[in-house]
PDB file of N, CA and C in Angstrom:
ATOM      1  N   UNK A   1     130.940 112.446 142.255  1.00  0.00           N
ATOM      2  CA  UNK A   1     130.786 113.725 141.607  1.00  0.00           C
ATOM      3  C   UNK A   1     131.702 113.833 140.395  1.00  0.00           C
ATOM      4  N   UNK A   2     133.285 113.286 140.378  1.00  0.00           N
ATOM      5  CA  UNK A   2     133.471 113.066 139.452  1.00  0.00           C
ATOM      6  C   UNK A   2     133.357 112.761 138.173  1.00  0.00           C
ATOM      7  N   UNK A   3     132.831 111.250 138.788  1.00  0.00           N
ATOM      8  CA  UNK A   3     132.146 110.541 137.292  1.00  0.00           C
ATOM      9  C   UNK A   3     131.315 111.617 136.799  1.00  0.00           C
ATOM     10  N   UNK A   4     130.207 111.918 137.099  1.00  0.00           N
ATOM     11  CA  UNK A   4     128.978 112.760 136.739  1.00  0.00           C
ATOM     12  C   UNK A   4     129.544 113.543 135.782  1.00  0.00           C
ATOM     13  N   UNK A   5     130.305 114.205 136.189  1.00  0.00           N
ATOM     14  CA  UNK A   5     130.753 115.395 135.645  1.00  0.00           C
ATOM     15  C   UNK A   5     131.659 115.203 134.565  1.00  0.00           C
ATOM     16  N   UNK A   6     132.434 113.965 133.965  1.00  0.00           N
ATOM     17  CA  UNK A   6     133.115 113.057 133.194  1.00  0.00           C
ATOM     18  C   UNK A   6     132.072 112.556 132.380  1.00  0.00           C
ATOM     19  N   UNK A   7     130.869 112.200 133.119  1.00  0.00           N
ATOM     20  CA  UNK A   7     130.238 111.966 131.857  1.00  0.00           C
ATOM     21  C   UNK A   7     129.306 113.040 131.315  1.00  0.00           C
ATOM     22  N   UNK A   8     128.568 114.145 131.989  1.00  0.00           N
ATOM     23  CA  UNK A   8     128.571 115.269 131.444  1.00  0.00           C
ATOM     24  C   UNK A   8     129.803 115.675 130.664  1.00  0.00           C
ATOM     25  N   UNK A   9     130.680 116.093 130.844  1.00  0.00           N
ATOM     26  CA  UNK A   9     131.601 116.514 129.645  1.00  0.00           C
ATOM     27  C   UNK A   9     131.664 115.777 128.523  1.00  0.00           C
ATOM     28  N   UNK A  10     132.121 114.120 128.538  1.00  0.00           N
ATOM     29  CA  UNK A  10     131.927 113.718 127.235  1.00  0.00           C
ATOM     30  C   UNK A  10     130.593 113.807 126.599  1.00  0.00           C
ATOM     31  N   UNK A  11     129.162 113.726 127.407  1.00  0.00           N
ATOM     32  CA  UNK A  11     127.881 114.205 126.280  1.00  0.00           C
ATOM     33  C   UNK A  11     127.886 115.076 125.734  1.00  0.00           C
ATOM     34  N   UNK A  12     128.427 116.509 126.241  1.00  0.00           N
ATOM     35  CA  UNK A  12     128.920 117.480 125.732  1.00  0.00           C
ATOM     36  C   UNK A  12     129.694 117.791 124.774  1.00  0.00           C
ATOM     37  N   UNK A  13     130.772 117.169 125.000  1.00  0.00           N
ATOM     38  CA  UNK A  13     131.442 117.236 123.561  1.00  0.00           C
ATOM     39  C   UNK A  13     130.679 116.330 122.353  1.00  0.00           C
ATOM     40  N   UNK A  14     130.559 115.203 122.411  1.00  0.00           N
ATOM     41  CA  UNK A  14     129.727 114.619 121.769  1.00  0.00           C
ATOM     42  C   UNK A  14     128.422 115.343 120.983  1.00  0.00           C
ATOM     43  N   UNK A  15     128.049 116.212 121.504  1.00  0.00           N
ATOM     44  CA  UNK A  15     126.715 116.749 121.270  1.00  0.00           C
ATOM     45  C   UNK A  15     127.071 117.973 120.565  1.00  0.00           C
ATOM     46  N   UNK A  16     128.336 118.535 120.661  1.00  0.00           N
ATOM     47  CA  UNK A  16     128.761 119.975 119.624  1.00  0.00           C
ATOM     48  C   UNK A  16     129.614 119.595 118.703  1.00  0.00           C
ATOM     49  N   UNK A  17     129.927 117.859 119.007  1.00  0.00           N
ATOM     50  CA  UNK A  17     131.172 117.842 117.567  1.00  0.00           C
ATOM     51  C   UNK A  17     130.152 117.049 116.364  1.00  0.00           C
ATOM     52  N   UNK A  18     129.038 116.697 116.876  1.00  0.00           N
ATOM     53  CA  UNK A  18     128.311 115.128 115.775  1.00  0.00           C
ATOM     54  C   UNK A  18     127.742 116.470 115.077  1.00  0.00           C
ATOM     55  N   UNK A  19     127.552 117.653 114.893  1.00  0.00           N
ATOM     56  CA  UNK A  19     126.587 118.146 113.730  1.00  0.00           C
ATOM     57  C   UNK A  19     127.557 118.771 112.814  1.00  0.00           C
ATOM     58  N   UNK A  20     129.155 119.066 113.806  1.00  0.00           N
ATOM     59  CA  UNK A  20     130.090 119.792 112.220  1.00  0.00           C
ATOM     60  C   UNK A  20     130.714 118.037 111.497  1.00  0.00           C
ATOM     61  N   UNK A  21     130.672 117.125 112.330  1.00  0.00           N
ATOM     62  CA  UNK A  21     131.277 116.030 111.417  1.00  0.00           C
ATOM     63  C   UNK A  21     129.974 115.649 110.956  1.00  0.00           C
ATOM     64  N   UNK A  22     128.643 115.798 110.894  1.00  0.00           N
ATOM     65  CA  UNK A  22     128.085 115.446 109.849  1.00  0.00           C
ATOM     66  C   UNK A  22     126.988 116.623 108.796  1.00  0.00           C
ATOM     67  N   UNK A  23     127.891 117.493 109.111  1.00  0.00           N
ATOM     68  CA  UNK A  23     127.234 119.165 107.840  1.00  0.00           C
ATOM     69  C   UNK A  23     128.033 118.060 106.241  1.00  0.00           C
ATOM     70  N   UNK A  24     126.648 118.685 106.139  1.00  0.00           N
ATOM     71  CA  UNK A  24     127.279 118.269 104.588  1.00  0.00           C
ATOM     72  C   UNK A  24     126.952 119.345 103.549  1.00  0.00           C
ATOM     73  N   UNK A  25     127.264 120.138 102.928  1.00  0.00           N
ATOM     74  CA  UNK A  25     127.610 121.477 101.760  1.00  0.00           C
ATOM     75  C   UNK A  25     125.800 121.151 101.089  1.00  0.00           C
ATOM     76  N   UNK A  26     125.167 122.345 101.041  1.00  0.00           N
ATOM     77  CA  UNK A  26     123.888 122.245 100.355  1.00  0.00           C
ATOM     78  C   UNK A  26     124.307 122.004  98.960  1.00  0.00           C
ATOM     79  N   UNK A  27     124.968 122.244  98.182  1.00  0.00           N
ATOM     80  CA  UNK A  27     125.296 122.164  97.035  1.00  0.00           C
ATOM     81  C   UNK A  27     125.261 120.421  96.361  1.00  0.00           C
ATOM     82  N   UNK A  28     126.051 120.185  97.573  1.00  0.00           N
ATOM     83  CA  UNK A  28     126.815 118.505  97.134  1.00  0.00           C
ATOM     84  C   UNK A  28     125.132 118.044  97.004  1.00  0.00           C
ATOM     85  N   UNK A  29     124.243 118.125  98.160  1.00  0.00           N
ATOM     86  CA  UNK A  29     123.334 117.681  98.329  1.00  0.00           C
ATOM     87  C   UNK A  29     121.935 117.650  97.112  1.00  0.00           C
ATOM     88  N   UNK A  30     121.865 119.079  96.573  1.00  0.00           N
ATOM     89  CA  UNK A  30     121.167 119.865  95.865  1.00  0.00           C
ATOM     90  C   UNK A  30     121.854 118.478  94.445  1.00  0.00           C
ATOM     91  N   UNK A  31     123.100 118.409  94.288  1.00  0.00           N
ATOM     92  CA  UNK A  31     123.333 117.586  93.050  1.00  0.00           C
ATOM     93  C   UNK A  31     123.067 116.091  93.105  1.00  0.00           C
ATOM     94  N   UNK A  32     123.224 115.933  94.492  1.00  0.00           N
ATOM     95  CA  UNK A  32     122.621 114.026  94.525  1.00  0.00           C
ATOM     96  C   UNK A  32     121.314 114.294  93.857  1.00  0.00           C
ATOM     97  N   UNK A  33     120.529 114.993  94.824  1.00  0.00           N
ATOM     98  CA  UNK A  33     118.546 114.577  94.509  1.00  0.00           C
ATOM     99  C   UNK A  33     118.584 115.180  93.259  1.00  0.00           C
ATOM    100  N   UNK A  34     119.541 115.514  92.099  1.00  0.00           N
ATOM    101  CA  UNK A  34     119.281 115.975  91.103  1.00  0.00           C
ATOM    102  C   UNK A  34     119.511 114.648  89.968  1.00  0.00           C
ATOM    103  N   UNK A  35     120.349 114.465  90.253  1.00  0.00           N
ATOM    104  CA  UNK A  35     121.155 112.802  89.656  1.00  0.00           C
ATOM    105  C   UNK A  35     120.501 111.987  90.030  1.00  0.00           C
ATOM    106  N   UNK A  36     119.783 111.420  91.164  1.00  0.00           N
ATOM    107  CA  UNK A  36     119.084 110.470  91.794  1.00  0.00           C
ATOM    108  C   UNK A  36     117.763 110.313  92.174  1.00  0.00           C
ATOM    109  N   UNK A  37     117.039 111.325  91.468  1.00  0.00           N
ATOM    110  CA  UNK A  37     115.845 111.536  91.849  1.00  0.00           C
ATOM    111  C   UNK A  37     114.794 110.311  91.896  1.00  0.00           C
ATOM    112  N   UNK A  38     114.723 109.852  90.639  1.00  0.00           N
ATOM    113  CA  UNK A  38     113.811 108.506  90.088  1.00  0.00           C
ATOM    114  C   UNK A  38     113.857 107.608  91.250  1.00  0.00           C
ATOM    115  N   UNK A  39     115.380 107.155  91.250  1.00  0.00           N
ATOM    116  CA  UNK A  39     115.918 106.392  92.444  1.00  0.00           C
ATOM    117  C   UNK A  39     115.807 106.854  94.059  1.00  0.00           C
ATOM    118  N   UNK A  40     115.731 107.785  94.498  1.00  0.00           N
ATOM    119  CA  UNK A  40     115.106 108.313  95.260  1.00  0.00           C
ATOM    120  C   UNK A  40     113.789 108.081  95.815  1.00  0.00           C
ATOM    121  N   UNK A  41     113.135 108.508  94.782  1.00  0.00           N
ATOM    122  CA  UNK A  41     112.212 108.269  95.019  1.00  0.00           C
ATOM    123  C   UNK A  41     111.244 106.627  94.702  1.00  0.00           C
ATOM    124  N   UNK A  42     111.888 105.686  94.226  1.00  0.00           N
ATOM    125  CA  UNK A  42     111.414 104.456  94.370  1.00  0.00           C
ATOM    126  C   UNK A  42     111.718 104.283  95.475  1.00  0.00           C
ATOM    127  N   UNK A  43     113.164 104.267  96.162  1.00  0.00           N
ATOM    128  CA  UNK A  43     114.048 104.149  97.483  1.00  0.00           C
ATOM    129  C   UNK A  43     112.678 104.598  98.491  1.00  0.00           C
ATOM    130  N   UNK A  44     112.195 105.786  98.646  1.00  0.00           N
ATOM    131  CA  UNK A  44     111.004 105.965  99.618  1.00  0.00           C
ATOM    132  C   UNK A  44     109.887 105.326  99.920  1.00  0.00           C
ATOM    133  N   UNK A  45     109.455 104.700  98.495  1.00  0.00           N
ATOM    134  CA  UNK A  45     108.275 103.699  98.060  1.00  0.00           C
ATOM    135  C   UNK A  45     108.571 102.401  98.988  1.00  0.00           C
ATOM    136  N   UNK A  46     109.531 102.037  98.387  1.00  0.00           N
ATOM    137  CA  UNK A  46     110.225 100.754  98.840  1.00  0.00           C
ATOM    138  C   UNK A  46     110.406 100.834 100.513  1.00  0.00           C
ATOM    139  N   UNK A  47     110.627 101.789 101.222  1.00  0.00           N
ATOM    140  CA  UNK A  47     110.787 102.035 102.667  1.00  0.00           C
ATOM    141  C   UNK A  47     109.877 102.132 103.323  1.00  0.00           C
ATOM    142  N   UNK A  48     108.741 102.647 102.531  1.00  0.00           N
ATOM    143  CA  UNK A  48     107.356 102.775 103.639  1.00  0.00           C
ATOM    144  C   UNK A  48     106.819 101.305 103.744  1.00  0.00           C
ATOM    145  N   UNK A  49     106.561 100.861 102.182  1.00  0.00           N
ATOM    146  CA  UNK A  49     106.484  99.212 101.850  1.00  0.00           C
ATOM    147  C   UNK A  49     106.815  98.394 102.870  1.00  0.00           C
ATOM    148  N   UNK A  50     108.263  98.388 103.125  1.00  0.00           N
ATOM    149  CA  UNK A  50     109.073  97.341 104.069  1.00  0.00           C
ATOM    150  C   UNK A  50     108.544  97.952 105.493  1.00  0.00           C
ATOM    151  N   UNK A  51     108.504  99.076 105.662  1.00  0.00           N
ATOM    152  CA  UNK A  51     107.893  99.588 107.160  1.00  0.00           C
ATOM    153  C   UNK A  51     106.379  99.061 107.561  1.00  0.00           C
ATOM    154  N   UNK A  52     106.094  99.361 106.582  1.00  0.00           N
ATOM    155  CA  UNK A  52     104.297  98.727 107.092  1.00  0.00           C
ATOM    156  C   UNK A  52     104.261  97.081 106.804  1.00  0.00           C
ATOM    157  N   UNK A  53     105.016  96.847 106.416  1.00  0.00           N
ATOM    158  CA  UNK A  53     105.069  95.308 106.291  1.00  0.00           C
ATOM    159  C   UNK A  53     105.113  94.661 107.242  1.00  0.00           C
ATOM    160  N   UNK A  54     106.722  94.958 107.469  1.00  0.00           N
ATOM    161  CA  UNK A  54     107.166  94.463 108.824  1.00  0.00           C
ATOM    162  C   UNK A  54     106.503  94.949 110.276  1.00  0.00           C
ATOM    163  N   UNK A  55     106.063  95.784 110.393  1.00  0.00           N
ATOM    164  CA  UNK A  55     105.290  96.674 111.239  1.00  0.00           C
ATOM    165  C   UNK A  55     103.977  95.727 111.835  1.00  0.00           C
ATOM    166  N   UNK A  56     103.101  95.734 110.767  1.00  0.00           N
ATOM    167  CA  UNK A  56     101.879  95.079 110.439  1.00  0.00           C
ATOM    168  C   UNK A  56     102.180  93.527 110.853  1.00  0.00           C
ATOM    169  N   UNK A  57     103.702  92.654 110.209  1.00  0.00           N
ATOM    170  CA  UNK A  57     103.549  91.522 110.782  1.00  0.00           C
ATOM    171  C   UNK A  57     103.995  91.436 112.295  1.00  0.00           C
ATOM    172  N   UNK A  58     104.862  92.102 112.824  1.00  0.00           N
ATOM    173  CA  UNK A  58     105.096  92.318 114.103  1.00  0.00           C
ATOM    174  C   UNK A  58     104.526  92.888 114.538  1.00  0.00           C
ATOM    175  N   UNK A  59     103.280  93.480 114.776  1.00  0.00           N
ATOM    176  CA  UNK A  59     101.791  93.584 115.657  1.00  0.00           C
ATOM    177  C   UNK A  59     101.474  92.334 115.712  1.00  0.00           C
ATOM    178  N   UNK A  60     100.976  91.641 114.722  1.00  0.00           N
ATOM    179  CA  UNK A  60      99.862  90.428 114.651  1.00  0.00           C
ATOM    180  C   UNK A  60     101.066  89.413 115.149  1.00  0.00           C
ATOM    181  N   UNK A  61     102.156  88.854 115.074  1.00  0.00           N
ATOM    182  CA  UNK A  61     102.787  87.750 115.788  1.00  0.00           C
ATOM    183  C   UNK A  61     102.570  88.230 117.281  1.00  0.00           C
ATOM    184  N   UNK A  62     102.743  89.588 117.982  1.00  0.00           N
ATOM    185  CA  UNK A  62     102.933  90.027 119.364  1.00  0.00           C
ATOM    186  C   UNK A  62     101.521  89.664 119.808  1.00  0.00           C
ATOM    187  N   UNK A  63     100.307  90.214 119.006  1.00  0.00           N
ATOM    188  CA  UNK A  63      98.806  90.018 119.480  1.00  0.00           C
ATOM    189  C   UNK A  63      98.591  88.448 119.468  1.00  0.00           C
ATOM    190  N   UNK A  64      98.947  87.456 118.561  1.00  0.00           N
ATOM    191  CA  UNK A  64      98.899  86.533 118.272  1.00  0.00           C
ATOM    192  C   UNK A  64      99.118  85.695 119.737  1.00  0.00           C
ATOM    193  N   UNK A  65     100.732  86.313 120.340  1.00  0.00           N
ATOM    194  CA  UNK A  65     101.540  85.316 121.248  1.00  0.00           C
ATOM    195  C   UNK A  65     100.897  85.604 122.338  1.00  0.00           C
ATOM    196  N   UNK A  66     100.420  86.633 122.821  1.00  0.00           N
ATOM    197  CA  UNK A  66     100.105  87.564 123.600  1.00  0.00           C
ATOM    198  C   UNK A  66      98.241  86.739 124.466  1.00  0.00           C
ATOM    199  N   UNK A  67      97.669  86.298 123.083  1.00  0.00           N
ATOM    200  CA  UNK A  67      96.458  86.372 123.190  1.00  0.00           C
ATOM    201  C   UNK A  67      96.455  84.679 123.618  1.00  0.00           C
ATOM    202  N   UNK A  68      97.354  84.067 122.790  1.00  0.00           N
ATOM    203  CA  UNK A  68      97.383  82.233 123.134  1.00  0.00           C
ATOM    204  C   UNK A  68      98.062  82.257 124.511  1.00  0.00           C
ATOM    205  N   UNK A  69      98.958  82.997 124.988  1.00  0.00           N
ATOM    206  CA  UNK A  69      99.131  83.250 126.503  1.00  0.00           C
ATOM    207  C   UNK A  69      97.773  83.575 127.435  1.00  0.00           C
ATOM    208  N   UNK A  70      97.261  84.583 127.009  1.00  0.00           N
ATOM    209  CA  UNK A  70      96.273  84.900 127.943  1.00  0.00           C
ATOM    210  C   UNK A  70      94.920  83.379 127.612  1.00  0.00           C
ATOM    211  N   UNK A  71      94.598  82.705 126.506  1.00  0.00           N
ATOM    212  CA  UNK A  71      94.050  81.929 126.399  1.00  0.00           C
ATOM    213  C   UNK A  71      94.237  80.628 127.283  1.00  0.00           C
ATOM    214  N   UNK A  72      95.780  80.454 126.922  1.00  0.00           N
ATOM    215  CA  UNK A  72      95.997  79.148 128.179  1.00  0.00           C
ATOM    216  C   UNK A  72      95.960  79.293 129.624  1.00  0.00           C
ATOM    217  N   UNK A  73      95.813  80.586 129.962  1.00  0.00           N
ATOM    218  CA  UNK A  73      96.288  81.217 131.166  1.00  0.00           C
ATOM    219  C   UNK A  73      95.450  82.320 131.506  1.00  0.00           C
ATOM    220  N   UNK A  74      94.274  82.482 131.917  1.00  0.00           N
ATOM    221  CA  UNK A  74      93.345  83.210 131.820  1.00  0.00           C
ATOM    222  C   UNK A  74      93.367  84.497 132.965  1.00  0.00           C
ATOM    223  N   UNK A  75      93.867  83.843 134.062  1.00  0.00           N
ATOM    224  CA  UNK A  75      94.753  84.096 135.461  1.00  0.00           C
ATOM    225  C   UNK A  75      96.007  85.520 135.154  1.00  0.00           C
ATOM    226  N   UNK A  76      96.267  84.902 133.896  1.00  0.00           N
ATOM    227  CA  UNK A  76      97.527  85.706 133.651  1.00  0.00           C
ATOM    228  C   UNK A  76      97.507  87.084 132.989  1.00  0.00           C
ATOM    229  N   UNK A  77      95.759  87.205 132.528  1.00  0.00           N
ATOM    230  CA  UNK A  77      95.875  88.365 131.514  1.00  0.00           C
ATOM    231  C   UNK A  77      96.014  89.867 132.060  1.00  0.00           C
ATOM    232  N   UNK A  78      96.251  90.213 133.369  1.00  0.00           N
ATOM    233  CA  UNK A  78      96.876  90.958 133.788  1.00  0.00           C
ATOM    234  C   UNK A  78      97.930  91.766 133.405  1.00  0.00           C
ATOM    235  N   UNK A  79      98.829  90.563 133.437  1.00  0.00           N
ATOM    236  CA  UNK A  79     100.525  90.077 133.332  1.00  0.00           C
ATOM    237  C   UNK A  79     100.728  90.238 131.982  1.00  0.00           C
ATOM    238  N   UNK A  80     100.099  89.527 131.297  1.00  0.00           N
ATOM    239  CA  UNK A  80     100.465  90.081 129.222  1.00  0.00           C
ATOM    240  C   UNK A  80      99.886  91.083 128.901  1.00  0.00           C
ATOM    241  N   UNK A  81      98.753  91.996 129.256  1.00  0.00           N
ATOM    242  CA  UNK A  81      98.075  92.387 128.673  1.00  0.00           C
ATOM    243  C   UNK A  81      98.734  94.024 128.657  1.00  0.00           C
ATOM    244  N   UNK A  82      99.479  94.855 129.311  1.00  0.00           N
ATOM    245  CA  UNK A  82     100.281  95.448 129.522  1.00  0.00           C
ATOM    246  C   UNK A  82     101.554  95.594 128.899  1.00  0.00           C
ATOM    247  N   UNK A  83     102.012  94.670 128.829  1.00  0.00           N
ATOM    248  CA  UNK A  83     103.449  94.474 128.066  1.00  0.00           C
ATOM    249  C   UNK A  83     102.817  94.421 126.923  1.00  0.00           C
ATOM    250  N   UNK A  84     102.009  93.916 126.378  1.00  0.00           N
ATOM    251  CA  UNK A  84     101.909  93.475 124.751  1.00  0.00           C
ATOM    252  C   UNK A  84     101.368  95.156 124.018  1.00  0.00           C
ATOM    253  N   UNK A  85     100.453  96.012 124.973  1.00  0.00           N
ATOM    254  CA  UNK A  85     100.039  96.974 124.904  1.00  0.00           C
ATOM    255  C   UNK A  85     101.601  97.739 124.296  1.00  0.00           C
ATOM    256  N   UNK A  86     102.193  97.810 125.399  1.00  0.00           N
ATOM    257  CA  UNK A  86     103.763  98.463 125.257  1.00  0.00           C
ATOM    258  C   UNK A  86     104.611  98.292 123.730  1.00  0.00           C
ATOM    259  N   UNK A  87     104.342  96.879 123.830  1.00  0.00           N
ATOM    260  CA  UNK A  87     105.492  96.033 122.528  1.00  0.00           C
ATOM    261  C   UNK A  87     104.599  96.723 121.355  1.00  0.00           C
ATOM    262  N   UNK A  88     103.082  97.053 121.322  1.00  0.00           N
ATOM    263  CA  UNK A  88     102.410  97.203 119.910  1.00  0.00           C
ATOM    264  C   UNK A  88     102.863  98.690 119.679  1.00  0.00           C
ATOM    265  N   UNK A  89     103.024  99.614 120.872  1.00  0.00           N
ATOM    266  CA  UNK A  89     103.002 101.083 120.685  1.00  0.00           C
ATOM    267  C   UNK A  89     104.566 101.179 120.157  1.00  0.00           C
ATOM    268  N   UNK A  90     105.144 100.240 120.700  1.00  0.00           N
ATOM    269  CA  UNK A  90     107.155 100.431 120.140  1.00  0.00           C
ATOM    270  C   UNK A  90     107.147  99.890 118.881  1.00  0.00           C
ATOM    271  N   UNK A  91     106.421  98.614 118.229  1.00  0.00           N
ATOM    272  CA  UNK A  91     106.337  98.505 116.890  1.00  0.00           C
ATOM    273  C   UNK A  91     105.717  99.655 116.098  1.00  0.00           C
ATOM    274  N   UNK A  92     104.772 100.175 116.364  1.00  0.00           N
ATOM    275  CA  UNK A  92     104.122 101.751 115.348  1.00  0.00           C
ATOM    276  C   UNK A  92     105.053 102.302 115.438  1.00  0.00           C
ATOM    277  N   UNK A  93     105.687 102.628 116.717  1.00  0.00           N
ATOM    278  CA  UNK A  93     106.516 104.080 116.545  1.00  0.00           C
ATOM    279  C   UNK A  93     107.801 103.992 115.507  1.00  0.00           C
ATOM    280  N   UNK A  94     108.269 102.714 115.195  1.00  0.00           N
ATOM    281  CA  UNK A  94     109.398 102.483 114.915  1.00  0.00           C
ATOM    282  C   UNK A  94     108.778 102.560 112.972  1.00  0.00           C
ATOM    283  N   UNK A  95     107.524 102.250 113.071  1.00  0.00           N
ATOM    284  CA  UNK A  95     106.895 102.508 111.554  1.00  0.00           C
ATOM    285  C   UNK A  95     106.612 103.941 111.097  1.00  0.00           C
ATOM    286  N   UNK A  96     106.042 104.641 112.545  1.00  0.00           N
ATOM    287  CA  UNK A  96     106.072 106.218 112.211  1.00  0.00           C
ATOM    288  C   UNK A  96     107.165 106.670 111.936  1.00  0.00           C
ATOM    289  N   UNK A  97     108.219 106.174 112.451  1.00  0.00           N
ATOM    290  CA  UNK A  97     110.081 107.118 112.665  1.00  0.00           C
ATOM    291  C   UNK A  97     110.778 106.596 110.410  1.00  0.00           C
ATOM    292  N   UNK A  98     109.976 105.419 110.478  1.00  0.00           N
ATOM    293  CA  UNK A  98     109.842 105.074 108.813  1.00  0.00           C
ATOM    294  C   UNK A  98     109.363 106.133 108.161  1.00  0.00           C
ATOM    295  N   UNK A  99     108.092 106.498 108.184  1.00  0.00           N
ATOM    296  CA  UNK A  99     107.194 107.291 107.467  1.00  0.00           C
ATOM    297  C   UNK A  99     107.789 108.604 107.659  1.00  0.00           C
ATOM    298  N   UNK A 100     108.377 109.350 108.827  1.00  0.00           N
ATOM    299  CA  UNK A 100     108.844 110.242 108.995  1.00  0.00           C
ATOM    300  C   UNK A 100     110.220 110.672 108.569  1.00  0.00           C
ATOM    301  N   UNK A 101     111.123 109.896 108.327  1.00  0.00           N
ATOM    302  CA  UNK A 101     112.336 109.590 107.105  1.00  0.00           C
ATOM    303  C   UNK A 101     112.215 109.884 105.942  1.00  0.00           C
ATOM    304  N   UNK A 102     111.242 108.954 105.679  1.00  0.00           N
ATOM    305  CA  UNK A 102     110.850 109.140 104.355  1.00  0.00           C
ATOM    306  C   UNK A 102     110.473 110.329 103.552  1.00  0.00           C
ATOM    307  N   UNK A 103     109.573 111.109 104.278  1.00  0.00           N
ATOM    308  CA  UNK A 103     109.096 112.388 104.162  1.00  0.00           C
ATOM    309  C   UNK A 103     110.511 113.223 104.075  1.00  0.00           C
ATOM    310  N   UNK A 104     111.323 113.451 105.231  1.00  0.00           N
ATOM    311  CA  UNK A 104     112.512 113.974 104.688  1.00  0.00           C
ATOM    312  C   UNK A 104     113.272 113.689 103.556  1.00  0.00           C
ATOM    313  N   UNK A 105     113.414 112.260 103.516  1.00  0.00           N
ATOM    314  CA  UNK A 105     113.746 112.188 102.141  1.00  0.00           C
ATOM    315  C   UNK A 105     113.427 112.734 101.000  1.00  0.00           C
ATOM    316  N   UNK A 106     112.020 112.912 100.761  1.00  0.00           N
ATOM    317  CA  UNK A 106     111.281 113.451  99.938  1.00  0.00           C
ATOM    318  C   UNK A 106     111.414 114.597  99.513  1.00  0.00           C
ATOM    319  N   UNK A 107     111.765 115.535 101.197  1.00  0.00           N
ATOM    320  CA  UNK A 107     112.357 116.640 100.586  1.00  0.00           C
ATOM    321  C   UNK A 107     113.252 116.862  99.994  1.00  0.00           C
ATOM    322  N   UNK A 108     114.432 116.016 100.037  1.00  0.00           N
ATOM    323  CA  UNK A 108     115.800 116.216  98.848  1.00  0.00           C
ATOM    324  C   UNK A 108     115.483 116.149  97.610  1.00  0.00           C
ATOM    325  N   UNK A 109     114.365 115.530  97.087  1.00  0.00           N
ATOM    326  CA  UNK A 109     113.764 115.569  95.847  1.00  0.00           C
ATOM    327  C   UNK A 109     113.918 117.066  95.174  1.00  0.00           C
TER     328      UNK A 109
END
């Protein structure tokens, strides 16, 4: 019961101190995307780019490995066909959580 409650308290603190150590003054902010806009906004271009890239090639190596497994092993497609399902939905999401950055970013524009 201890522990529990030790580690409840530190999530706790943790969880009311991470938003005043990272407030940052609308002002300061308002003057970056003012100074940096151009750059900014290539910076977003360039992020979705590298997201669907990498995204896109890590589907097709997972379907790729996935499928020459179940090919040699026909017995087995049970066994891969599940996990690889899993591994494709954690590669998108990690491309959506890209696309969804980005968009914030956009708003500092």
């Amino acid at each position: 019961m201890k522990k529990l409650f030790t580690i409840l308290t530190s999530a706790a603190a943790v969880l009311f101190t991470a938003g005043a150590a990272l407030a940052q003054e609308a002002e300061a902010t308002n003057v970056l995307a003012q100074e940096h806009g151009g750059m900014m906004a290539l910076a977003i271009a360039i992020g979705i780019g590298v997201a669907a890239f990498g995204g896109a090639f890590g589907q097709s190596r997972a379907a790729a490995a996935a499928l020459e497994g179940i090919s040699r092993n026909p017995n087995a497609s049970d066994k891969v066909f599940v996990p690889m399902i899993l591994g494709l939905a954690f590669i998108e999401s990690l491309v959506l959580f890209t696309w969804v950055l980005m968009f914030l970013m956009l708003g500092k524009l």
